[in-house]
Protein backbone atom coordinates (compact mmCIF):
# COMPACT_ATOMS: atom_id res chain seq x y z
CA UNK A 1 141.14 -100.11 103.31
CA UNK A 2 143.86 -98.13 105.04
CA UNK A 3 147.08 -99.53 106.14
CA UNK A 4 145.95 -98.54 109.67
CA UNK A 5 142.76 -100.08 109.61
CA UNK A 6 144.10 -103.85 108.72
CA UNK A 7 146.54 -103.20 111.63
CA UNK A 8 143.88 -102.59 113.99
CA UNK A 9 141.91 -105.45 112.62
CA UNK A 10 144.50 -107.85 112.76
CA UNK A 11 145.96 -106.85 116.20
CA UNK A 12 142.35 -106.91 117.77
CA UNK A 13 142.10 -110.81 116.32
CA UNK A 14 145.47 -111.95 117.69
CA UNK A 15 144.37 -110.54 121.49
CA UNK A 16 140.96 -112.25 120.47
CA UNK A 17 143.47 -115.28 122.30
CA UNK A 18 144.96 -118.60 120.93
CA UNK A 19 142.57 -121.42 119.17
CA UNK A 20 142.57 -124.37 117.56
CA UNK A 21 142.36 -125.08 113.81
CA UNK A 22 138.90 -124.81 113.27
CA UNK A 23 137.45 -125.72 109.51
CA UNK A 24 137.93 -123.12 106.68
CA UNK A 25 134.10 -122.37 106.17
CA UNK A 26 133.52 -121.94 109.32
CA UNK A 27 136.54 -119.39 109.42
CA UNK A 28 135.02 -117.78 106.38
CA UNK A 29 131.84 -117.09 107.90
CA UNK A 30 133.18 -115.53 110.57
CA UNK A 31 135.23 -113.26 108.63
CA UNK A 32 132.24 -112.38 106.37
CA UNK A 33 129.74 -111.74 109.66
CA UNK A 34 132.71 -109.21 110.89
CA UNK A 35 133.09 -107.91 106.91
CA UNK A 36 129.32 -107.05 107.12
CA UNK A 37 129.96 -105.06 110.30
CA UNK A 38 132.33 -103.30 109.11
CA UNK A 39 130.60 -101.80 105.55
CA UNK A 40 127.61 -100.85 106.96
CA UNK A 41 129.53 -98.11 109.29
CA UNK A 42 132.88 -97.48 106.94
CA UNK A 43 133.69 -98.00 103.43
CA UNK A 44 134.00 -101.82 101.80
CA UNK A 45 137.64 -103.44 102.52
CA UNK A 46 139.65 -104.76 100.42
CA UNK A 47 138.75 -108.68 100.70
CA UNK A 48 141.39 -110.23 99.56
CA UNK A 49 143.94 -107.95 101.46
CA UNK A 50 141.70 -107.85 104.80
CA UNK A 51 140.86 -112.10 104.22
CA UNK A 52 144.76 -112.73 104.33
CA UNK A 53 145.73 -111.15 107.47
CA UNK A 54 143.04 -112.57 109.37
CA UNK A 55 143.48 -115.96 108.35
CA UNK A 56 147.51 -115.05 109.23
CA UNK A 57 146.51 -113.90 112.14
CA UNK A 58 144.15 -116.85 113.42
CA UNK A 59 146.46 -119.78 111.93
CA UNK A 60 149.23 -118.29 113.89
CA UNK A 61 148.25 -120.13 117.16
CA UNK A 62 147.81 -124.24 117.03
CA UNK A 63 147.34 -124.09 120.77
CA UNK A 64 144.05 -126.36 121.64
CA UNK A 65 140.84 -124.78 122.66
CA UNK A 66 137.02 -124.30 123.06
CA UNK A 67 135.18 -122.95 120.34
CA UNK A 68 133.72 -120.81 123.27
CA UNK A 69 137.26 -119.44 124.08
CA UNK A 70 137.88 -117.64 120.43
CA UNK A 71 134.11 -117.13 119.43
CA UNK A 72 133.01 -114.49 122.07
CA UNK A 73 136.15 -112.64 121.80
CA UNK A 74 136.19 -112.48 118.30
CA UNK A 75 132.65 -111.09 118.54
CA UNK A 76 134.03 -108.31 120.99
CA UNK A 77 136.84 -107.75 118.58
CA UNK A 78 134.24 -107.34 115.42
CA UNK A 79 132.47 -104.60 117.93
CA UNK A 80 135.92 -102.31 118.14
CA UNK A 81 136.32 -102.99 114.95
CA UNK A 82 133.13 -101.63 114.13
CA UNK A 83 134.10 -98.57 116.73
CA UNK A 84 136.89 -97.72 114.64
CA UNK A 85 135.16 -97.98 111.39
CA UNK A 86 133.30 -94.82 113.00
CA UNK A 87 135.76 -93.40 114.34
CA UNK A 88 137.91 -93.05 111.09
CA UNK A 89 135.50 -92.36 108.73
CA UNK A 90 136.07 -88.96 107.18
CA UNK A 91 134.43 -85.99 108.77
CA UNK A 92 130.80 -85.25 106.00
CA UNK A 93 131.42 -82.71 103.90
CA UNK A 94 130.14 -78.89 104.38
CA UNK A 95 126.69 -78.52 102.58
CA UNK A 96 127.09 -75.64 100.70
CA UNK A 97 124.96 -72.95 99.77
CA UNK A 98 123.62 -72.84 103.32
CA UNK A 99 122.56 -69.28 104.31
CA UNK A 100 124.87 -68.31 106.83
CA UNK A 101 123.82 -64.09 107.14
CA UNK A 102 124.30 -61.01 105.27
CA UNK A 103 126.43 -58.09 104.65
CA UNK A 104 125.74 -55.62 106.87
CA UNK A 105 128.81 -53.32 106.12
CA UNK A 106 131.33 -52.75 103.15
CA UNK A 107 133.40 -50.12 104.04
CA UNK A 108 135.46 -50.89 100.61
CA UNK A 109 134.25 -48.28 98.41
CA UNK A 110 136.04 -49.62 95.03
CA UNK A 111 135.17 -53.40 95.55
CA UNK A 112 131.56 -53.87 93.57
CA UNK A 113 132.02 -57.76 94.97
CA UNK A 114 130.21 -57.55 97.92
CA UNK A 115 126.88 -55.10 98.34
CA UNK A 116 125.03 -54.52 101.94
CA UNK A 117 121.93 -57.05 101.80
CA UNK A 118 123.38 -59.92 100.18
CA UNK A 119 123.65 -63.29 101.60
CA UNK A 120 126.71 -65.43 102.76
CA UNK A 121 126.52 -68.81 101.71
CA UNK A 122 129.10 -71.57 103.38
CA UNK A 123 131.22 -72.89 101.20
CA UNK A 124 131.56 -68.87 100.32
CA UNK A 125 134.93 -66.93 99.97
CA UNK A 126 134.58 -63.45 101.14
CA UNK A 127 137.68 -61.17 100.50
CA UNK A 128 137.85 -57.31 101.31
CA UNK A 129 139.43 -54.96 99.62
CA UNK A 130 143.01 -52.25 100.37
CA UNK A 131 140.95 -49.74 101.19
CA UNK A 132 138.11 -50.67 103.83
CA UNK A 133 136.77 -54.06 105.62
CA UNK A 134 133.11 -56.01 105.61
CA UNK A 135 131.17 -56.71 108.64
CA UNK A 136 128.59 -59.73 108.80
CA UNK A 137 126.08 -60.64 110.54
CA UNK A 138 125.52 -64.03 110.96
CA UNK A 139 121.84 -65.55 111.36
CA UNK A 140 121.68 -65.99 115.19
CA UNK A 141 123.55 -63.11 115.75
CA UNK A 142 126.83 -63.31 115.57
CA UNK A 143 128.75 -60.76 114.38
CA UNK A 144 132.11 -61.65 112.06
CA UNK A 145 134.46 -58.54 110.88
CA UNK A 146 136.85 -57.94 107.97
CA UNK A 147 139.93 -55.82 108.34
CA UNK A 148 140.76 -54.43 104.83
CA UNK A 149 143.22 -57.23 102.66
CA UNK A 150 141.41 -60.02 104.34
CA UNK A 151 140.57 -63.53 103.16
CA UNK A 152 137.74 -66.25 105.06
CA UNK A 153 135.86 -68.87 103.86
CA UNK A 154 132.84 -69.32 105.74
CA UNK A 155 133.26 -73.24 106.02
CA UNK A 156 129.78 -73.78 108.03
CA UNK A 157 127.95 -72.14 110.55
CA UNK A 158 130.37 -72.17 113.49
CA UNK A 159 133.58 -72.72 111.26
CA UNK A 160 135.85 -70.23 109.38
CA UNK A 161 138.84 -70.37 107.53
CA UNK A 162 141.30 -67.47 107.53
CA UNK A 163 143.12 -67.45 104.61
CA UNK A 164 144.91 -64.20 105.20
CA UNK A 165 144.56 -61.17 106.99
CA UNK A 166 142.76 -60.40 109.74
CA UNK A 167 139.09 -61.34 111.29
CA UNK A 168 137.13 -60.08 114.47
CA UNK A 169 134.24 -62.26 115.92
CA UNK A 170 131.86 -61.15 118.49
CA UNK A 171 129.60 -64.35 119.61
CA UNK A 172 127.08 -62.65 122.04
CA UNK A 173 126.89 -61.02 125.16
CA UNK A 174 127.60 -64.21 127.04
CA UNK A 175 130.01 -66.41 127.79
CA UNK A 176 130.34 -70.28 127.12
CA UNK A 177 127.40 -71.16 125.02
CA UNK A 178 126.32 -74.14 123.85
CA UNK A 179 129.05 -74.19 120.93
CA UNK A 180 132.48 -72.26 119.56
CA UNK A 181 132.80 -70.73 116.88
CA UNK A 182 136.22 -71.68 115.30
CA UNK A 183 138.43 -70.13 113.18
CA UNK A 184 141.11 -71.98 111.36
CA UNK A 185 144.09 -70.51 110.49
CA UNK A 186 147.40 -72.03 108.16
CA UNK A 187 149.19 -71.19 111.42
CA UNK A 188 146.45 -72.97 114.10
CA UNK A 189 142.91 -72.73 115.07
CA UNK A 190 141.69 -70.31 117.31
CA UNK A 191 138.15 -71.67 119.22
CA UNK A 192 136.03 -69.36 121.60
CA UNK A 193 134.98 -69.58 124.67
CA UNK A 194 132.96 -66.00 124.71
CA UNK A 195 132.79 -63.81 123.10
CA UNK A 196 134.79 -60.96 121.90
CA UNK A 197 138.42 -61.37 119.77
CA UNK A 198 140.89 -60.93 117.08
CA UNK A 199 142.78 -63.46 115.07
CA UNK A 200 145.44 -62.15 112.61
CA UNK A 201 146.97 -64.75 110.07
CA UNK A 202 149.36 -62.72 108.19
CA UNK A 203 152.69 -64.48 106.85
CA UNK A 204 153.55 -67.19 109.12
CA UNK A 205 152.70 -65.77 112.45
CA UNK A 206 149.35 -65.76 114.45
CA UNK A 207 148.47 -63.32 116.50
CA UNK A 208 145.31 -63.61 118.54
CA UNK A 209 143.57 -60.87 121.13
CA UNK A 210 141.15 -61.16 123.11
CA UNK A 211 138.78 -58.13 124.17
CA UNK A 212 136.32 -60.49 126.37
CA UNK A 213 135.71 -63.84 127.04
CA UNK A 214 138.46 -66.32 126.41
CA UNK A 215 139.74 -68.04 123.21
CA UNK A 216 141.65 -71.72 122.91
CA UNK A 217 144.64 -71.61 121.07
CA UNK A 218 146.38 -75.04 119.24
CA UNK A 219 148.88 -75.47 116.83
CA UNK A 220 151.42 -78.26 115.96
CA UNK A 221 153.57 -77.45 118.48
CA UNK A 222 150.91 -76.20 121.66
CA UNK A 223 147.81 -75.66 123.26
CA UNK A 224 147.35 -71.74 124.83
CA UNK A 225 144.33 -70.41 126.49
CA UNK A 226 144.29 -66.32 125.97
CA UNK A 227 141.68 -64.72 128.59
CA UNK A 228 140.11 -60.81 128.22
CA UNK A 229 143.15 -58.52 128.34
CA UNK A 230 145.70 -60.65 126.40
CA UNK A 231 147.25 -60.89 123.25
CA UNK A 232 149.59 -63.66 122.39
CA UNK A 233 151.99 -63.14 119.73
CA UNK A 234 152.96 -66.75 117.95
CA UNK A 235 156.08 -67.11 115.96
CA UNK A 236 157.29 -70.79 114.37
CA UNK A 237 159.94 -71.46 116.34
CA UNK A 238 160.21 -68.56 118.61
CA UNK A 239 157.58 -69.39 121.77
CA UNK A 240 155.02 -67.31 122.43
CA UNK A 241 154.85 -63.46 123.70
CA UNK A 242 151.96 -62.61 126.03
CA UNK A 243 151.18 -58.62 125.99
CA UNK A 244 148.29 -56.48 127.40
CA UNK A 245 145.72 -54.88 125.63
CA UNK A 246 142.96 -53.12 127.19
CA UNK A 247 139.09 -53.35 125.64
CA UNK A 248 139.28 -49.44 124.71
CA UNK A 249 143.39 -49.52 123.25
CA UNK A 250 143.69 -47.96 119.65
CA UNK A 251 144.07 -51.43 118.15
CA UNK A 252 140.47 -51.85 117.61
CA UNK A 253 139.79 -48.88 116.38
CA UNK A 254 139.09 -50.94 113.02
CA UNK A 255 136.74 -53.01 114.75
CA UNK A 256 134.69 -50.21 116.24
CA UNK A 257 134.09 -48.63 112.55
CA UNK A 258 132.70 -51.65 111.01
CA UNK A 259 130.06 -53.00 114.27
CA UNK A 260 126.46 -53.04 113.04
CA UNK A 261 124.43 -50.67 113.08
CA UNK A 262 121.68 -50.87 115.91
CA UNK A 263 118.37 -50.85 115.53
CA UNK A 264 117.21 -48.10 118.37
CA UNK A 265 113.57 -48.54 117.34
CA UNK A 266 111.63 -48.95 120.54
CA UNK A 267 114.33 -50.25 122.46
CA UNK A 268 115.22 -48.22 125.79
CA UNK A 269 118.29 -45.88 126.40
CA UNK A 270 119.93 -48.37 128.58
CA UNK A 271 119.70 -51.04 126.00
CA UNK A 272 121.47 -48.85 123.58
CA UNK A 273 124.07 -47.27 126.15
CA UNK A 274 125.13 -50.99 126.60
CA UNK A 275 125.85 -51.92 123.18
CA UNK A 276 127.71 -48.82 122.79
CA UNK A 277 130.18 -49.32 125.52
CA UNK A 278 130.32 -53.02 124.72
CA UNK A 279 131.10 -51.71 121.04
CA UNK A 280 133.41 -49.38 122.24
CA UNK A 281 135.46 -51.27 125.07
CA UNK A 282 134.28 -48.75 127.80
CA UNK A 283 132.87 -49.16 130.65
CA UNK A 284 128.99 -47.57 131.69
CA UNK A 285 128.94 -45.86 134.32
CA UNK A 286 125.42 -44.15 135.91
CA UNK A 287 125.72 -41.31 138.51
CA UNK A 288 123.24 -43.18 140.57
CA UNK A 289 120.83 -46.11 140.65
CA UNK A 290 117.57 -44.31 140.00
CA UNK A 291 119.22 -42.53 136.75
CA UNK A 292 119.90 -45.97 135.49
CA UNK A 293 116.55 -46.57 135.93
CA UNK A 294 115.31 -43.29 133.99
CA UNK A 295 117.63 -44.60 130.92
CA UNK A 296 115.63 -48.17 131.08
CA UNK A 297 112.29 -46.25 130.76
CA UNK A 298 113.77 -43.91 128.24
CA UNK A 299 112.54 -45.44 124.73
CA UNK A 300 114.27 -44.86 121.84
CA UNK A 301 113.08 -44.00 117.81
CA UNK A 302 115.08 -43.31 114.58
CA UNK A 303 117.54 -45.06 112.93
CA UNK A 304 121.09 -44.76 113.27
CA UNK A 305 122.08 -46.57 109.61
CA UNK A 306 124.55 -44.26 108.79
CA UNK A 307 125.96 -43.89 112.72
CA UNK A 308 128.63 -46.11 114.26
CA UNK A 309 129.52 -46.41 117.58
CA UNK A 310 131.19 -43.67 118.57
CA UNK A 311 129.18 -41.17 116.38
CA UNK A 312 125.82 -42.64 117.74
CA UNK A 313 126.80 -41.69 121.67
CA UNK A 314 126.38 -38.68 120.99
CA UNK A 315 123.89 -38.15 118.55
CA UNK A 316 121.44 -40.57 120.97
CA UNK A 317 122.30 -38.57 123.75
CA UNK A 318 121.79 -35.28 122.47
CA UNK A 319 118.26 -35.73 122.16
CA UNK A 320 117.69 -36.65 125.72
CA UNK A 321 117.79 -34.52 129.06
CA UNK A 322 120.74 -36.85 130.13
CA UNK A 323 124.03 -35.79 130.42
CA UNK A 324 126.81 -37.67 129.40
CA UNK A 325 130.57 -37.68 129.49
CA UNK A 326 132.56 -39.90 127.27
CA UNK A 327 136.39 -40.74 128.52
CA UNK A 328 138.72 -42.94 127.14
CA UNK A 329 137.83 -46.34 129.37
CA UNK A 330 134.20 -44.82 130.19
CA UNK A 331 130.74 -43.51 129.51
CA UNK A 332 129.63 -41.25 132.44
CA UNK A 333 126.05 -40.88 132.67
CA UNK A 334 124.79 -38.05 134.42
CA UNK A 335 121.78 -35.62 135.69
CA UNK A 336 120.89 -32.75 133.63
């Protein structure tokens, strides 16, 4: 039992209030009722450590009393006790070999580690290679990315560890879902709020961007909040530097080459147009309502496997009678 606990134990008995001397076996008893408590919620205490300081504690005070007055709040003493016996047991440990998703991209083409298909596992340690990344998908959809030189153990279904280098998550097209996906770092853990962001671990700084959404920032030394637009720029010891950074800038250029391929098969022209400027960082823009009403009763068929993001705008597009006009912050769709 844990210096800590017998505090708490023996602090809650001494505001349990002043008593009398009562008889040993009756003391015993007590102490055993409260012992009981406490293994079936934590781990068995050291008896003969734990049995001292509460007899220490109870044959402190001689004062005269009630039964009554130390028996009921020794009772609500056993229930913290039992409270903390909860509280500070350790968290369970990760089940592994848990499917988690697949491979859905290996850009590396000298690393024979990792193939396109195969499962990730929690409890797995996934490492890409100098000369590409590795994009995942996880089972409900989520969507984690490698930059090349990158190292993450996939700790459970909602929980990474970045060892090194540099991860992307995207959690959805929505914002503040049920849970966060976490990602801890050796330099603080990074939790999201929705749904789109960057979390570099390089060294012993952490540098975190956010494309959408928001993230939750926490360290040893402070809690941050970084919103859509920002990227904060943590150094031990040096405070924190906010910059901008746009969803379209050059920086995730990286991210762009590694998103999923997506599966156009019956889906409509809309559907696809928004993935690719959500993929992209643009924004969609439609010349008019009724031509974004063409593109939602435009169905798609194909496969673009081989096609990222940027490649698949046009070669969608092409085979429609839409025109289309890709900027740098914007897809303009237009009559033919």
């Amino acid at each position: 039992m844990s210096e800590r606990n017998e505090q708490a134990l023996a602090r809650l008995l001494q505001l349990a209030g002043r008593s009398e001397r009562i008889d040993e076996d009756i003391e015993r008893r007590v102490y055993e009722a409260v012992r009981k408590e406490w293994v079936a919620s934590s781990q068995p205490p050291d008896d003969s450590r734990v049995y001292r300081n509460v007899r220490r504690e109870w044959r402190r005070s001689s004062a005269p009393s009630r039964m009554r007055r130390w028996v009921v709040p020794l009772a609500m003493a056993a229930a913290v006790v039992l409270a903390i016996g909860v509280v500070l047991q350790p968290a369970p440990p990760t089940t592994p070999n848990v499917p988690l998703g697949e491979f859905v991209r290996v850009a590396d083409a000298q690393s024979n580690a990792h193939r396109v298909g195969d499962e990730v596992r929690s409890g797995d340690t996934v490492t890409s290679g100098p000369s590409g990344g590795i994009s995942i998908l996880l089972a409900d959809g989520e969507s984690v990315r490698l930059d090349r030189d990158t190292t993450v153990v996939f700790a459970g279904r909602d929980h990474l560890r970045l060892l090194d280098g540099r991860v992307y998550a995207d959690t959805g097209n929505y914002v503040y879902r049920d849970r966060a996906l976490v990602i801890e770092t050796g330099n603080g853990t990074v939790t999201d709020v929705g749904t789109q962001f960057s979390v570099d671990a390089r060294g012993a700084s952490l540098d975190v961007a956010v494309r959408e959404g928001r993230v939750d920032v926490r360290n040893d030394e402070q809690e941050l909040v970084a919103v859509a637009g920002e990227r904060l720029l943590i150094e031990p010891g040096q405070g924190v530097e906010v910059r901008e950074i746009s969803p379209h800038d050059d920086y995730w250029g990286w991210v762009t080459g590694l998103a999923p391929a997506y599966d156009i098969e019956n889906r409509s022209l809309l559907d696809f147009l928004r993935w690719a400027a959500r993929e992209t960082g643009r924004e969609l823009v439609f010349e008019d309502s009724d031509l974004r009403m063409a593109a939602m009763r435009t169905d798609l068929h194909g496969s673009l496997e081989d096609f990222g993001p940027e490649e698949a705008i046009p070669a969608v597009l092409s085979t429609t009678s839409f025109r289309y006009h890709v900027a740098v912050d914007r897809i303009v769709i237009s009559r033919d």
